[in-house]
N, C-alpha and C. Protein backbone atom coordinates (compact mmCIF):
# COMPACT_ATOMS: atom_id res chain seq x y z
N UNK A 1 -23.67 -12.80 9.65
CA UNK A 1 -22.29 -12.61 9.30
C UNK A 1 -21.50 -12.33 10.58
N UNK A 2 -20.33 -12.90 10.76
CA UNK A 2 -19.23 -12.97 11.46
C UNK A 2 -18.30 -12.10 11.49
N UNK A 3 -17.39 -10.97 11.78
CA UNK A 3 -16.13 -10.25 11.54
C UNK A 3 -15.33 -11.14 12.25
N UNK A 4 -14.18 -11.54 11.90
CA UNK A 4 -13.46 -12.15 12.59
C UNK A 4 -12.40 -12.23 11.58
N UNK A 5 -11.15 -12.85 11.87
CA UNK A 5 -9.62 -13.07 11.30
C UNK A 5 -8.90 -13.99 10.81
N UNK A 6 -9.62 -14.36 9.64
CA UNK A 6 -8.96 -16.06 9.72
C UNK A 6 -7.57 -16.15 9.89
N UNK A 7 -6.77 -15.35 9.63
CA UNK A 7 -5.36 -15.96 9.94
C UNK A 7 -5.21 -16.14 11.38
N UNK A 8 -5.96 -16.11 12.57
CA UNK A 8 -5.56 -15.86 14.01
C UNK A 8 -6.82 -17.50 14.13
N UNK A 9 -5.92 -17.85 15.68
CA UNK A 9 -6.74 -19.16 15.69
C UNK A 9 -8.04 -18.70 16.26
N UNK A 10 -8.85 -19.73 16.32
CA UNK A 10 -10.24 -19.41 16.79
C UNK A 10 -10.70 -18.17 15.84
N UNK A 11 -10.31 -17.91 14.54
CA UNK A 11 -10.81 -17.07 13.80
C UNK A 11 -10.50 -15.51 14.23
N UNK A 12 -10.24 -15.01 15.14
CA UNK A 12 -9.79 -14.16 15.77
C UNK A 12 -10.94 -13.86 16.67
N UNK A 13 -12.11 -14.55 16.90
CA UNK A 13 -12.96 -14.08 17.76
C UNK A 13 -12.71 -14.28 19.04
N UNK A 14 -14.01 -14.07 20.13
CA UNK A 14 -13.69 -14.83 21.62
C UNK A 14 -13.97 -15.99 21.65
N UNK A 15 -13.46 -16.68 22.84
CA UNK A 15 -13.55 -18.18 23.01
C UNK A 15 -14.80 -18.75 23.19
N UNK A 16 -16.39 -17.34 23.53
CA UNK A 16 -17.22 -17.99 24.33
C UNK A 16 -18.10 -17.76 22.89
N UNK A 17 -17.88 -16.95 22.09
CA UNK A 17 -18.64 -16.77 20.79
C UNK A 17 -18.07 -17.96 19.56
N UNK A 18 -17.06 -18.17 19.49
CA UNK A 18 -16.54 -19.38 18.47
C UNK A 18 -17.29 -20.81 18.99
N UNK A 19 -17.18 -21.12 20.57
CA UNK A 19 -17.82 -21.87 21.12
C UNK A 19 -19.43 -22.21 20.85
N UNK A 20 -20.14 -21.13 20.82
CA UNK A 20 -21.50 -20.89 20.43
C UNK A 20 -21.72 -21.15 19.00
N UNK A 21 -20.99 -20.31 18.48
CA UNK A 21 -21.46 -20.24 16.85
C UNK A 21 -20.73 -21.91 16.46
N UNK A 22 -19.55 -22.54 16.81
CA UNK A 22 -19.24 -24.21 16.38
C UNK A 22 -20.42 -25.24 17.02
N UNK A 23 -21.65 -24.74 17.42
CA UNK A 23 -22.40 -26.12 17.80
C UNK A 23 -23.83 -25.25 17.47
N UNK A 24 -24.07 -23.89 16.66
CA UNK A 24 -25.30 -23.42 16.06
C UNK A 24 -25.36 -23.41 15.11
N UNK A 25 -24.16 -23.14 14.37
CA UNK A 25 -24.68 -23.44 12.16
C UNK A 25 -24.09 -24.50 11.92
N UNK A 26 -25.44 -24.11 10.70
CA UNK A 26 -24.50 -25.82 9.67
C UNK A 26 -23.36 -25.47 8.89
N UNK A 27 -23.49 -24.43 8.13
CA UNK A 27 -22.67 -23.82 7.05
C UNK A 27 -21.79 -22.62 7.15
N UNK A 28 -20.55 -22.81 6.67
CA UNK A 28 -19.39 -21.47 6.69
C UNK A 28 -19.31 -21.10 5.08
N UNK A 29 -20.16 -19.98 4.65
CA UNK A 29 -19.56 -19.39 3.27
C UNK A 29 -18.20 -18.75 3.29
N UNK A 30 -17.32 -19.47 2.67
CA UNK A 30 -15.99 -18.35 2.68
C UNK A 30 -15.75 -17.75 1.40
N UNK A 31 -15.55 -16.62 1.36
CA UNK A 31 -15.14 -15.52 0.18
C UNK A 31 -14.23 -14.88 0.53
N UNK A 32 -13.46 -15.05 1.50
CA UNK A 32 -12.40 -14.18 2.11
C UNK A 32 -11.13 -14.31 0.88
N UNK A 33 -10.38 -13.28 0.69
CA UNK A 33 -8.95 -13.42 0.31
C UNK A 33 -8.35 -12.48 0.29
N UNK A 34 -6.94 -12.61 0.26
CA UNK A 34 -6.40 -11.66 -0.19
C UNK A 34 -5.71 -11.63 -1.98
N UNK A 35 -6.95 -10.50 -1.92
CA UNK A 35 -6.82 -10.45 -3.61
C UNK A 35 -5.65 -9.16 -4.11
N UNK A 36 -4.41 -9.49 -4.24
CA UNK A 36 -3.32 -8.64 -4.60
C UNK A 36 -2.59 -9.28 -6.02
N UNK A 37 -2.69 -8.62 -7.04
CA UNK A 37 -2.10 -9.65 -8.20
C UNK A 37 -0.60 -8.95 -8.69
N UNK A 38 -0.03 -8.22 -7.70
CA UNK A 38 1.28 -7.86 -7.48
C UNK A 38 2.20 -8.66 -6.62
N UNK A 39 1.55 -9.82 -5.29
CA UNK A 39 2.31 -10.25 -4.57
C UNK A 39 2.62 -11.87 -5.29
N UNK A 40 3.54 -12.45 -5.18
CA UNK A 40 3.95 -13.87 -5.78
C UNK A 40 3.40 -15.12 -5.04
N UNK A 41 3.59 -16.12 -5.56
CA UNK A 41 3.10 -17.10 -4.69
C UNK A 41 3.27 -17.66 -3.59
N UNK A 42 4.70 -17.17 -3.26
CA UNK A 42 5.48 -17.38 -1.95
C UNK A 42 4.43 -16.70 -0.82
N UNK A 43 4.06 -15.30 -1.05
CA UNK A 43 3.60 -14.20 -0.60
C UNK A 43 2.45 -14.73 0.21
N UNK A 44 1.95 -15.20 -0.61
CA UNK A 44 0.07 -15.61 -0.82
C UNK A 44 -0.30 -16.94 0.04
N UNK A 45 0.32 -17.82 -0.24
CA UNK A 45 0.63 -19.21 -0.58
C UNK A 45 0.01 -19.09 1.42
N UNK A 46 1.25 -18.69 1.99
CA UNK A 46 1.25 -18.76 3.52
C UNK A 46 0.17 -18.85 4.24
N UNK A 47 -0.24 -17.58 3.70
CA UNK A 47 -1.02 -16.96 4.33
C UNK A 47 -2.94 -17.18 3.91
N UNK A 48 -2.78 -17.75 2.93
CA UNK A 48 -4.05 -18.38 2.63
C UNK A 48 -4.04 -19.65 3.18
N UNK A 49 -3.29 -20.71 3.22
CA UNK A 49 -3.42 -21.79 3.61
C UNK A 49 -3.57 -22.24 5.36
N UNK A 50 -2.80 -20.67 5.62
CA UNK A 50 -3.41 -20.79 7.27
C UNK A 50 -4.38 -20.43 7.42
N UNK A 51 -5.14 -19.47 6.50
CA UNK A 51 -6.75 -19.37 7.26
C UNK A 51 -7.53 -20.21 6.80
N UNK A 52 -7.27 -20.68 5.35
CA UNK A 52 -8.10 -22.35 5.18
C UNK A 52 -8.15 -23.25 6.33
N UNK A 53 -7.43 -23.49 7.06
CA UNK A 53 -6.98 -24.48 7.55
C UNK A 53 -7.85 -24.21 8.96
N UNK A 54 -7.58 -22.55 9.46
CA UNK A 54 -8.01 -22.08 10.80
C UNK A 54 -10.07 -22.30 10.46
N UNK A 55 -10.52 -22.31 9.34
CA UNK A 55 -11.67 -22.05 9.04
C UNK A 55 -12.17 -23.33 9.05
N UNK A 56 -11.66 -24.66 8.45
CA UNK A 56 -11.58 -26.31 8.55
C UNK A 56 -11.50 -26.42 9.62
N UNK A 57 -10.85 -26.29 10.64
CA UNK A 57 -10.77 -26.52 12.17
C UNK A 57 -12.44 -26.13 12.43
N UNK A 58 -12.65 -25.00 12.42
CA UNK A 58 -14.10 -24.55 12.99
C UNK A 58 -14.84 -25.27 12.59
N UNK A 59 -14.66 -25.76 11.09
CA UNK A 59 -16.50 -26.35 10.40
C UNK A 59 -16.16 -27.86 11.34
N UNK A 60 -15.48 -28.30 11.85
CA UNK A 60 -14.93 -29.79 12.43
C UNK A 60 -15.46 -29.27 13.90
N UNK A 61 -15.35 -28.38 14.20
CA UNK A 61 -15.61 -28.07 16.05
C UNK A 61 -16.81 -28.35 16.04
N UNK A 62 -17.24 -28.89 17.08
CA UNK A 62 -18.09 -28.86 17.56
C UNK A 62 -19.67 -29.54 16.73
N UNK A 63 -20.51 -29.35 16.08
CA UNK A 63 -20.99 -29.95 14.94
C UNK A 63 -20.21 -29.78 13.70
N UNK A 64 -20.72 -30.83 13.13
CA UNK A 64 -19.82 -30.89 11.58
C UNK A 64 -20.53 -29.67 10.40
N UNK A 65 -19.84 -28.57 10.34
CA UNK A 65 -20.38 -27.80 9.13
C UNK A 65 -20.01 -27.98 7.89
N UNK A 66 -20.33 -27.85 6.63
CA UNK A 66 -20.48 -27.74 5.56
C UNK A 66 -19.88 -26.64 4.78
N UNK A 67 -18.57 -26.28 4.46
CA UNK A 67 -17.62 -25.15 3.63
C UNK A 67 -18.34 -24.53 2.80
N UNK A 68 -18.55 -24.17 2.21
CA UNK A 68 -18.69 -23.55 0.67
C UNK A 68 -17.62 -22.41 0.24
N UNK A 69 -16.89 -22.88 -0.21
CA UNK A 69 -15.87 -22.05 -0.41
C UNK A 69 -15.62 -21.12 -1.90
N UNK A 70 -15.51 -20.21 -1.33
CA UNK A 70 -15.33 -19.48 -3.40
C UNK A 70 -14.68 -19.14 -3.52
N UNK A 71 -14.18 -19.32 -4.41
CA UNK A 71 -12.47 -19.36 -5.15
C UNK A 71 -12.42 -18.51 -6.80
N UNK A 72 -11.97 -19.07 -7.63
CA UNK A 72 -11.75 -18.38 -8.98
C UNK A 72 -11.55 -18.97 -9.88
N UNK A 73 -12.17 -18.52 -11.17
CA UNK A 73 -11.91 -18.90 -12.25
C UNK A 73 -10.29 -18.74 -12.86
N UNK A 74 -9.50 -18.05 -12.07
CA UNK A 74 -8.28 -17.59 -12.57
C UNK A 74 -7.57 -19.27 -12.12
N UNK A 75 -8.02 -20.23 -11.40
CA UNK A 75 -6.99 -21.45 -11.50
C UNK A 75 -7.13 -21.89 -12.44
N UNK A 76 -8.17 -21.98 -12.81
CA UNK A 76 -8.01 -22.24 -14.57
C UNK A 76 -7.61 -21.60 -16.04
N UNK A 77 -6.96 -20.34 -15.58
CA UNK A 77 -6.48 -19.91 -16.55
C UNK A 77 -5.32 -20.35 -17.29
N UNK A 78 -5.35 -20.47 -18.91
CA UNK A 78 -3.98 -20.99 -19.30
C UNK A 78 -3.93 -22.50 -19.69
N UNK A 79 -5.61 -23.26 -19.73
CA UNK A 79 -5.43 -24.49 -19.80
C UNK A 79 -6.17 -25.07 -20.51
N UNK A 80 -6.39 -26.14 -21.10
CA UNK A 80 -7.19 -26.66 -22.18
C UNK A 80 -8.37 -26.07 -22.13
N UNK A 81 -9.22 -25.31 -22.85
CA UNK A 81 -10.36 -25.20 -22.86
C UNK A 81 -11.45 -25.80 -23.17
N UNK A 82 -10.78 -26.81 -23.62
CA UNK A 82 -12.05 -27.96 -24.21
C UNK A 82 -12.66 -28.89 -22.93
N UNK A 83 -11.58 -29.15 -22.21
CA UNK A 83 -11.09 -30.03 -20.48
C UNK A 83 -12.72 -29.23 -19.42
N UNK A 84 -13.59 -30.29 -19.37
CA UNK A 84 -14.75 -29.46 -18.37
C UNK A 84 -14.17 -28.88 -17.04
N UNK A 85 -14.67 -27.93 -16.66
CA UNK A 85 -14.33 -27.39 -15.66
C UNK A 85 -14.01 -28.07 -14.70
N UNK A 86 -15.12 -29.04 -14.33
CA UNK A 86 -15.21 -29.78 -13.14
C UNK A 86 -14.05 -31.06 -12.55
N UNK A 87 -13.23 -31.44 -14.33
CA UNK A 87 -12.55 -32.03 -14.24
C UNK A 87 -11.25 -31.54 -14.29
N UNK A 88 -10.71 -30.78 -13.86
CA UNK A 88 -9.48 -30.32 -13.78
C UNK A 88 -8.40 -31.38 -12.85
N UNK A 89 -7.42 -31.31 -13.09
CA UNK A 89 -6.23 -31.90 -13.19
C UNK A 89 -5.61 -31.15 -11.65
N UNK A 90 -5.64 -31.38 -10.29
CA UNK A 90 -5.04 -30.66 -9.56
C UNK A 90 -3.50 -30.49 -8.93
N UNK A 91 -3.17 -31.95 -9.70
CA UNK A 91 -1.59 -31.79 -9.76
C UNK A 91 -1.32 -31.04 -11.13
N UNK A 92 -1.78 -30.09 -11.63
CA UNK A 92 -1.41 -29.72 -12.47
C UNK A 92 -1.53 -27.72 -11.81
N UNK A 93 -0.15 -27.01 -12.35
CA UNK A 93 -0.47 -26.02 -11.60
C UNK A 93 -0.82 -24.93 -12.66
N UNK A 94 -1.92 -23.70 -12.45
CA UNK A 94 -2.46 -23.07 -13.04
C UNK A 94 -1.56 -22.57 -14.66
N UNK A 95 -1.77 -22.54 -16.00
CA UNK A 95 -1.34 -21.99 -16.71
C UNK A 95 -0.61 -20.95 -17.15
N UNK A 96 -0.68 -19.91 -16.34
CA UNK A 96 -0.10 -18.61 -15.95
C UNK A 96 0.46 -18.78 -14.23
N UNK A 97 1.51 -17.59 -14.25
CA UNK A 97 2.05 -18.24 -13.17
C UNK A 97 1.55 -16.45 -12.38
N UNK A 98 0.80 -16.42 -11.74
CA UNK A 98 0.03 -15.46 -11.29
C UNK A 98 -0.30 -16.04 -9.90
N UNK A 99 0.94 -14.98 -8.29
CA UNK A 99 0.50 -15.51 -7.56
C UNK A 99 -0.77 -15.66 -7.08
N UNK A 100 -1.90 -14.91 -7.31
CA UNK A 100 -2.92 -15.09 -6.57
C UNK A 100 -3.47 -16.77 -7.21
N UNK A 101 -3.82 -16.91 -8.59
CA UNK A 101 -4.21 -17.94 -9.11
C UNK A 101 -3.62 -19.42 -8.35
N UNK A 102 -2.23 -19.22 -8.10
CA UNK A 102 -1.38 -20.33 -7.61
C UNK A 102 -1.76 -20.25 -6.18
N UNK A 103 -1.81 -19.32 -5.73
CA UNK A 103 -2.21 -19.61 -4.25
C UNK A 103 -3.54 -20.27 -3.96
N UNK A 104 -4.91 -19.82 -4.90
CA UNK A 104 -6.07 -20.33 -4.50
C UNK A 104 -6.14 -21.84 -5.25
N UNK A 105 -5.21 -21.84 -6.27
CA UNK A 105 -5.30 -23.46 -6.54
C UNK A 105 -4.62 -24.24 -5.39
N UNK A 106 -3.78 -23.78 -4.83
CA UNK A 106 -3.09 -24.45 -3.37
C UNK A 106 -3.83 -24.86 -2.41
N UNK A 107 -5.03 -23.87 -2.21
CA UNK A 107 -6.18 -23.78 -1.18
C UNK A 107 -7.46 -24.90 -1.66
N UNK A 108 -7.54 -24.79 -2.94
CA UNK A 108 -8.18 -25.68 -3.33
C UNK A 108 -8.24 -27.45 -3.68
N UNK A 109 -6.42 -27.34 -3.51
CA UNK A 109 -5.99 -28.72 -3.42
C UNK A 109 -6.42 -29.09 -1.97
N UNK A 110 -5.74 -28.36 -0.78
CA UNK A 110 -5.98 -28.65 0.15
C UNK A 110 -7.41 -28.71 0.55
N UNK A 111 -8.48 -27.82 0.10
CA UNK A 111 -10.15 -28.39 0.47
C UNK A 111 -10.20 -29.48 0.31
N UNK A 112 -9.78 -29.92 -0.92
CA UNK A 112 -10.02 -31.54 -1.47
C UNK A 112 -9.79 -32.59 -1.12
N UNK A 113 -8.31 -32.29 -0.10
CA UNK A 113 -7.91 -33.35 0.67
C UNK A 113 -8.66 -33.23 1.62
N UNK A 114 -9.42 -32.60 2.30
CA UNK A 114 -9.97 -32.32 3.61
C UNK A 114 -11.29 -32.72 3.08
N UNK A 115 -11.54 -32.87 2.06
CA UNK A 115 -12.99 -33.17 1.55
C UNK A 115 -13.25 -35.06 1.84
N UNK A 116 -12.09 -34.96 0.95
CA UNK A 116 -11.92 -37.04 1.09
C UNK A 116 -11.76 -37.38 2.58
N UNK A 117 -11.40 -36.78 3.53
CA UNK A 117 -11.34 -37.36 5.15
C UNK A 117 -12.81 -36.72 5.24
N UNK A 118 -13.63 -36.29 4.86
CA UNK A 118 -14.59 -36.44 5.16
C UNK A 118 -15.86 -35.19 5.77
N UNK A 119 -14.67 -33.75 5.37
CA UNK A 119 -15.04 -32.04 5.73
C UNK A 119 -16.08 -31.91 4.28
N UNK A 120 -17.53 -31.69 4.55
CA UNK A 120 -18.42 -31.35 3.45
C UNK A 120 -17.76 -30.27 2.94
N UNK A 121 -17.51 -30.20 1.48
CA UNK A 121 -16.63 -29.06 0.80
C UNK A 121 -17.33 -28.82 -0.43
N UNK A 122 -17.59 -27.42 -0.79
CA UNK A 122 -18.22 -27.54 -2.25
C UNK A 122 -17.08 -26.16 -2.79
N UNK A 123 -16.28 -26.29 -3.91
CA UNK A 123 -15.86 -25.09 -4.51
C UNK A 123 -16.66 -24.42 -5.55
N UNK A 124 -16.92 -23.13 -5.28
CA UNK A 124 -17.45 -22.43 -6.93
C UNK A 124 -16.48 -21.49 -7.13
N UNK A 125 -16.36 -21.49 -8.20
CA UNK A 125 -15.56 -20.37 -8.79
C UNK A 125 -15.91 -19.23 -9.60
N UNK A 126 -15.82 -18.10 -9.63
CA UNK A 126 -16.45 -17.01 -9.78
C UNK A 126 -15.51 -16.44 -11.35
N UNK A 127 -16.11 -15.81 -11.57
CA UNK A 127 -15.40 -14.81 -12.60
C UNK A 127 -15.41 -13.45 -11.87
N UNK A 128 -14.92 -12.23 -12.47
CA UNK A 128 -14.42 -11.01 -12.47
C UNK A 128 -15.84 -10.74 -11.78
N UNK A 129 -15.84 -9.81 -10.40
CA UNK A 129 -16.74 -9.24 -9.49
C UNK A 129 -16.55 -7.87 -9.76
N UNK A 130 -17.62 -7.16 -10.08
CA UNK A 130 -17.27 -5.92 -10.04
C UNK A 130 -18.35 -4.89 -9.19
N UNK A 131 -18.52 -3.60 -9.25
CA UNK A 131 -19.24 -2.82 -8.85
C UNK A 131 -20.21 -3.06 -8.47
N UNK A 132 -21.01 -2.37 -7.18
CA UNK A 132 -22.44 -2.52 -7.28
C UNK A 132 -23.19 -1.32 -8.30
N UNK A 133 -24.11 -2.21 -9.07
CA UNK A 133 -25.26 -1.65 -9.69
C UNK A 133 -26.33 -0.31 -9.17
N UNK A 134 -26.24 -0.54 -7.65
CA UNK A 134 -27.20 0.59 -6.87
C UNK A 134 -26.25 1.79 -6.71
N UNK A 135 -25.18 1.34 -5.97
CA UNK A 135 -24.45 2.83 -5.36
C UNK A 135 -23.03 2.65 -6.11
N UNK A 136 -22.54 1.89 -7.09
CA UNK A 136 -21.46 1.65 -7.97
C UNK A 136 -20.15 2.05 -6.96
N UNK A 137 -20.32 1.63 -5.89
CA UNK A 137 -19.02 1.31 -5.11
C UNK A 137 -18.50 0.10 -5.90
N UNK A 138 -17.03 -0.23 -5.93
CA UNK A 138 -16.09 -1.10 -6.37
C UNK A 138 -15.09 -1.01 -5.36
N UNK A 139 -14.38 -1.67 -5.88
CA UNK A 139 -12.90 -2.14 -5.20
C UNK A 139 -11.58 -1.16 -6.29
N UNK A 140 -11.20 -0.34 -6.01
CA UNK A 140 -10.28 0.36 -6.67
C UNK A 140 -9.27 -0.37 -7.02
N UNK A 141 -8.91 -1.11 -5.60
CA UNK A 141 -7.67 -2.33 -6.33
C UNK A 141 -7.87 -3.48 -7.08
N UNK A 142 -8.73 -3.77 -7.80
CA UNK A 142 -9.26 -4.62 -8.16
C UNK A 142 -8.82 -4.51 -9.67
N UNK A 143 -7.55 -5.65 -10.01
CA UNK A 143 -6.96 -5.44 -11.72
C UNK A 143 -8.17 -4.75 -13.00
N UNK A 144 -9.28 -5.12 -13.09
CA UNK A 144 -9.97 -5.04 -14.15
C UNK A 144 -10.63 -3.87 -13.92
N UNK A 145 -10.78 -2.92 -12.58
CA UNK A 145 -11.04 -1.40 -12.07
C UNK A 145 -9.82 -0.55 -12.66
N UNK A 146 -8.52 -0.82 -12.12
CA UNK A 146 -7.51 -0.40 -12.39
C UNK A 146 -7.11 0.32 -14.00
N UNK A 147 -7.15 -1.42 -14.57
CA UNK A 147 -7.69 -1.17 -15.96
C UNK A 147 -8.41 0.13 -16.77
N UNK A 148 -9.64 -0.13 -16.22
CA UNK A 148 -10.67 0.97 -16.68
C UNK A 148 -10.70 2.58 -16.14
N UNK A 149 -9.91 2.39 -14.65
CA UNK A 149 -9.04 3.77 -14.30
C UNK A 149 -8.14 4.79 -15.69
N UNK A 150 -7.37 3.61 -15.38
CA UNK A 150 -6.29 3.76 -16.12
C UNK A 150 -6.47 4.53 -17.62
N UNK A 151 -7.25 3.72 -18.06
CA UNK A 151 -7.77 4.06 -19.54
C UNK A 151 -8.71 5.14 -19.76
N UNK A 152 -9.10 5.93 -18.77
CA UNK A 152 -9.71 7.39 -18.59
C UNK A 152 -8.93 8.57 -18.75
């Protein structure tokens, strides 16, 4: 694992470590986001699509890596349920108008285009992440924590 910044170029690392790590792996798992379901899509939108983009640059440097990107079940919220997952409609924008949802369907249009020029791209989409099981750390900000805060 990497610490680094996707919104900053070169990931926010140094020049001689981005250099190294773009011609030693095959694969970039991304799970990064910013998960806020108070900010709008304007908010979101920006700022996800520049670190998609800063993270596509890298898997292209140097050897060609392989994305795997994870995203959410929330772009599909709001929409035929009968419609397989896999086939979703991407000019079509999420059912609910929930910036985070709209932003990662944005991100996900754009993998796709970057997929057809030819960037190995695989999306999975996750449902609701919660706590660990061993030491039941969570994410406090996390809507469906909040929730169960709340209701105590």
């Amino acid at each position: 694992m990497v610490v680094g910044d996707m919104s900053m170029p070169d990931l926010g690392i140094d020049k001689a470590s981005y250099q190294r790590l773009s011609t030693t792996i095959d694969c970039v798992i991304n799970s990064a986001a910013e998960i806020n379901f108070l900010q709008n899509e304007k908010q979101l939108k920006g700022k996800d699509l520049i670190a998609i983009d800063h993270v596509a640059r890298f898997c292209v440097s140097g050897k060609l890596k392989s994305l795997e990107h994870i995203s959410t079940y929330s772009v599909l919220l709001g929409r035929n349920k009968q419609l397989p997952l896999e086939e979703v409609a991407y000019d079509e924008r999420p059912g609910i108008d929930l910036g985070y949802s709209v932003s990662k369907w944005e991100v996900e249009k754009r993998l796709l285009a970057m997929k057809e020029q030819g960037l190995p791209v695989n999306i999975f989409r996750l449902g609701n992440l919660t706590g660990s099981s061993q030491t039941g750390i969570f994410n406090a900000a996390d809507m469906l924590s909040s929730i169960f805060m709340s209701s105590m």
